[in-house]
Every structure is written in C-alpha cells, then in structure tokens.
Protein backbone atom coordinates (compact mmCIF):
# COMPACT_ATOMS: atom_id res chain seq x y z
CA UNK A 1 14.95 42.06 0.34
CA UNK A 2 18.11 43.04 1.58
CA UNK A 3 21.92 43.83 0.73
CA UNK A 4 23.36 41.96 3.67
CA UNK A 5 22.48 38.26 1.59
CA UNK A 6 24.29 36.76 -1.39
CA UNK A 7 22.60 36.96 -4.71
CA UNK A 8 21.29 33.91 -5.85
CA UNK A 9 23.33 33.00 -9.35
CA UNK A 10 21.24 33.57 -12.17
CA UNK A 11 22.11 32.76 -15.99
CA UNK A 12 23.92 35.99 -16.17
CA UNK A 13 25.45 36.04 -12.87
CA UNK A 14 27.57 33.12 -12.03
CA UNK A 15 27.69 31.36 -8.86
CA UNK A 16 30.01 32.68 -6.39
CA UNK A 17 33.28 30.78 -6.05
CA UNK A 18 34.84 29.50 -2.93
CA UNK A 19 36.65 33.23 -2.69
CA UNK A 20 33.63 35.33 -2.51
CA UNK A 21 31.84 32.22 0.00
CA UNK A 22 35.03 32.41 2.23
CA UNK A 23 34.94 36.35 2.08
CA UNK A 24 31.10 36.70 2.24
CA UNK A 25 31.66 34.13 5.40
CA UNK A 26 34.69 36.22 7.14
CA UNK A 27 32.56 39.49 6.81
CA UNK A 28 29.43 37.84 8.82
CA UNK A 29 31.66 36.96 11.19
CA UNK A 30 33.41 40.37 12.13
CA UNK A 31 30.00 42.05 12.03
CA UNK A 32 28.95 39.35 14.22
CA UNK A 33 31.84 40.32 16.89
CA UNK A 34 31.30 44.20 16.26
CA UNK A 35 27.84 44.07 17.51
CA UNK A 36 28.36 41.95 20.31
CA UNK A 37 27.17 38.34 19.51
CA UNK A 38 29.89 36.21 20.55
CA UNK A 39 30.21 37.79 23.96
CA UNK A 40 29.31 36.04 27.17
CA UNK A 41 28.72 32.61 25.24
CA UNK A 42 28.67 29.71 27.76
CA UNK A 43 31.70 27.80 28.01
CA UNK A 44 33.74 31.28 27.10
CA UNK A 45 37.81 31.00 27.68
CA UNK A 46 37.47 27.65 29.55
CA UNK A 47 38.78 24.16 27.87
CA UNK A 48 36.75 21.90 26.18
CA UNK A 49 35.73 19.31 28.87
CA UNK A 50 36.80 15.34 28.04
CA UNK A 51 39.18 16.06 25.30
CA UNK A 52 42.00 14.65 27.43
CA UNK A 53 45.17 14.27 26.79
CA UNK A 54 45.16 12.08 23.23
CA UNK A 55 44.00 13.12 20.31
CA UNK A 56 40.43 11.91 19.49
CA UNK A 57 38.80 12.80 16.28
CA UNK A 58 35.50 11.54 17.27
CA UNK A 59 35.41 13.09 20.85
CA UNK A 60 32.13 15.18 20.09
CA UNK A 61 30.06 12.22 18.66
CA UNK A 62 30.87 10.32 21.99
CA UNK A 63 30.22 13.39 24.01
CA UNK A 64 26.88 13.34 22.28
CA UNK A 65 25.82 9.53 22.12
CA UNK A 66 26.49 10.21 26.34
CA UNK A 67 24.70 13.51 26.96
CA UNK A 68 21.60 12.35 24.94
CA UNK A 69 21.62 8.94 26.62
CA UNK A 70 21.35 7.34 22.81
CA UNK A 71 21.53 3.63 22.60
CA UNK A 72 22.24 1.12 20.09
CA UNK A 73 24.89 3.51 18.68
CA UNK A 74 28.72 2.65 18.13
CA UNK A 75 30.60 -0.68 17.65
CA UNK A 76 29.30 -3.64 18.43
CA UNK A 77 31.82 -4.33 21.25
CA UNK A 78 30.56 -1.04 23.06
CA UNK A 79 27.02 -1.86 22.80
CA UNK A 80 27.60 -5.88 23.71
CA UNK A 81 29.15 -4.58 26.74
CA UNK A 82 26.83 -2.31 27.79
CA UNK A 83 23.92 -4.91 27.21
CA UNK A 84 26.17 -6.94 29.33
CA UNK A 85 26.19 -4.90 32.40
CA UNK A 86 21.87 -3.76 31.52
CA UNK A 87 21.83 -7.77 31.06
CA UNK A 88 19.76 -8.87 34.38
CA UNK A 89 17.00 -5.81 34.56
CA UNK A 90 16.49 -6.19 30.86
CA UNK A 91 15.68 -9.69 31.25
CA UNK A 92 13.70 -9.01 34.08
CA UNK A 93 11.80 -7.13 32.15
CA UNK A 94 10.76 -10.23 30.04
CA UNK A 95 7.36 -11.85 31.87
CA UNK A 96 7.82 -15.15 30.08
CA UNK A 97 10.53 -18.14 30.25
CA UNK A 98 9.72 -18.20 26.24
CA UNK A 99 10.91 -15.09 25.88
CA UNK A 100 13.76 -15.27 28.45
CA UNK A 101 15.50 -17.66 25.98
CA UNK A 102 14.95 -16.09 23.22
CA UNK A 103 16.56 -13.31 24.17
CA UNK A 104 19.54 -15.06 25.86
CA UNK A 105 20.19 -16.22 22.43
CA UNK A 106 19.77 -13.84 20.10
CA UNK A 107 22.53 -11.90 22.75
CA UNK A 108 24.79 -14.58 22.24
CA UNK A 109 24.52 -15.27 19.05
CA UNK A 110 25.34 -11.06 18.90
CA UNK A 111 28.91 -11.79 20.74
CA UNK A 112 29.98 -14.42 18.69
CA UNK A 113 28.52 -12.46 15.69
CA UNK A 114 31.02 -9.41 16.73
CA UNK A 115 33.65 -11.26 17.98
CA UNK A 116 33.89 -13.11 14.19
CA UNK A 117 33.74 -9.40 12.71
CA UNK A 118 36.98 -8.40 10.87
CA UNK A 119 36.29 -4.74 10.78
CA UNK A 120 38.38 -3.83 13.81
CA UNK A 121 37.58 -1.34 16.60
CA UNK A 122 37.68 -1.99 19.93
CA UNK A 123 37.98 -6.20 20.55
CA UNK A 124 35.02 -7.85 21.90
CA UNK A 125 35.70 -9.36 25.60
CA UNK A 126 31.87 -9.61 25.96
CA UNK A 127 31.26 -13.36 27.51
CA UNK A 128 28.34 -14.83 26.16
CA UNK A 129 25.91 -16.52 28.81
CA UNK A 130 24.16 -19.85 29.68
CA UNK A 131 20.51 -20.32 28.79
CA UNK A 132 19.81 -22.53 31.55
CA UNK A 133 21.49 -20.60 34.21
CA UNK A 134 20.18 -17.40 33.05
CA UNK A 135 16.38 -18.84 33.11
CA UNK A 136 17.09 -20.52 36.28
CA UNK A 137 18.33 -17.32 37.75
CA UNK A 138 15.58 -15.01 36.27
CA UNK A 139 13.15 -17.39 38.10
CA UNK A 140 14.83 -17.08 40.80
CA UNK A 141 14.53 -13.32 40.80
CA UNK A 142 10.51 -13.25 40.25
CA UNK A 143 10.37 -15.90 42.93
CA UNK A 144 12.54 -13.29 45.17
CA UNK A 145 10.52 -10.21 44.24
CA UNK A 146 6.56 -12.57 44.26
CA UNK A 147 7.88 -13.09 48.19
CA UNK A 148 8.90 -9.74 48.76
CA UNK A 149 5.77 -8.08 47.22
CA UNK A 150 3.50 -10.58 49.44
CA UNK A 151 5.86 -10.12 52.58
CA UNK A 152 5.37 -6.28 52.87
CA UNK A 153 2.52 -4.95 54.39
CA UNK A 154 -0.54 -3.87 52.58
CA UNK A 155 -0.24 -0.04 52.15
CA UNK A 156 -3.63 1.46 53.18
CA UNK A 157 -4.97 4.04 50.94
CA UNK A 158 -5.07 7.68 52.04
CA UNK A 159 -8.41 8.88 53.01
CA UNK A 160 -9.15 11.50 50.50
CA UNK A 161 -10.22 15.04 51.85
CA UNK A 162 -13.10 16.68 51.04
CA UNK A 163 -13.16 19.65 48.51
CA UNK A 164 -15.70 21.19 50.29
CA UNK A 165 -16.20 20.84 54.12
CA UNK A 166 -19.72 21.42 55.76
C-alpha cells in the first residue's frame, strides 16, 4: 500500500472535506507536471477546433455525437432533418411496398409529432412527405436499378490459380 493515496475514512478518521480533496487534487497535479506528464500532449498550445466565435456550452457533446457518427441523438428537429436528407436510401433499403408506407408514416407522423412539441430548441422546418408519391417513386427506383443490374454485362469470374503448379 502506499503513501501517495488518500486514506479511506474510517469511524475514527473522518472523511476528508472538500479542502483536503482540492489540496490532495492540486498536489497530483504539480507532481504530474514535475515529472513530465503533461508534455507533448496532442493538441498542445493550439485552440480548441469548432468553438467559434459564440459561446456554446454544449460544443463538446456535438463534437462527440459527430466524431463517433452517433445517431438518433439530439432534438427532434436535428434528427427529422437528418432523416430527411438519409430519406430516399433508407427507404430504398425497404424490399416491400408494405413496409415503404409504413415507414413514410411513422416519419410523418414524427414531424408533426415535433413540430406540436412545446419544449423549444431549434424549430422544426422538416416537410413531411406523400405516401403515394414516395411509393411511386421508390418503385420507380427498383425499376431503375432491376434495368440497370440486367443492362450491364455479366462479369465473368476470375479463373482461380493454382496453389501448386506441376
């Protein structure tokens, strides 16, 4: 066991206050910089990159959500408009008419779900979209990409070589 650690309180040693944390704290921290440990850290004496000019206290959750490509986080106008512009390859992504409606639904009944939302944030200018024009258009996609497929020619497979030649 060593020295360098705080004691953990027992009955007849009280807990450390918020003095002896802060002090405990400060001391880690210069023997830290004594031996060396905050030197050559990435990032070292430049700015911290997208703080722009405003104020923003929640610049290093955003900076996160983006790095670490995370979706379904934020407010629902963020996300809405983001589905928005993902909205044809998702539903592309859907093999059956079935479920191409359902899905055009449940996103607009999402939009007027946010836009009815008194919480503020950021104001929902997400449209919502036609069923009938969206499954009309996703046919007409799968119709595009069937004739495409069947218009290339047939790749021919690469003869394989032998592990072993005689």
């Amino acid at each position: 066991m060593s020295d360098d650690s705080p004691a953990s309180p027992t009955p007849e040693t009280p807990a450390p206050g918020a003095r002896e944390r802060a002090a405990y704290i400060e001391t880690a921290i210069q023997q830290a910089i004594r031996r060396g440990d905050f030197d050559d850290l990435p990032g070292a004496g430049k700015p911290i990159a997208d703080l722009g000019p405003h104020h923003d206290p929640d610049w290093w959750i955003k900076r996160k959500i983006r790095e670490e490509q995370l979706t379904g986080l934020g407010p629902p106008a963020l996300t809405l408009r983001i589905e928005h512009a993902e909205f044809d390859a998702r539903v592309d992504a859907l093999t059956r008419e079935d479920d191409v409606r359902e899905y055009v639904a449940d996103f607009n009944r999402r939009v007027v779900e946010a836009r009815r939302q008194l919480q503020g944030g950021p104001p929902v200018v997400t449209p919502t979209r036609d069923v009938e024009t969206e499954v009309a258009a996703w046919r007409q996609r799968r119709a595009d990409a069937a004739a495409a497929a069947s218009a290339a020619p047939p790749v021919e497979p690469r003869r394989r070589r032998r592990l072993f030649r005689r």
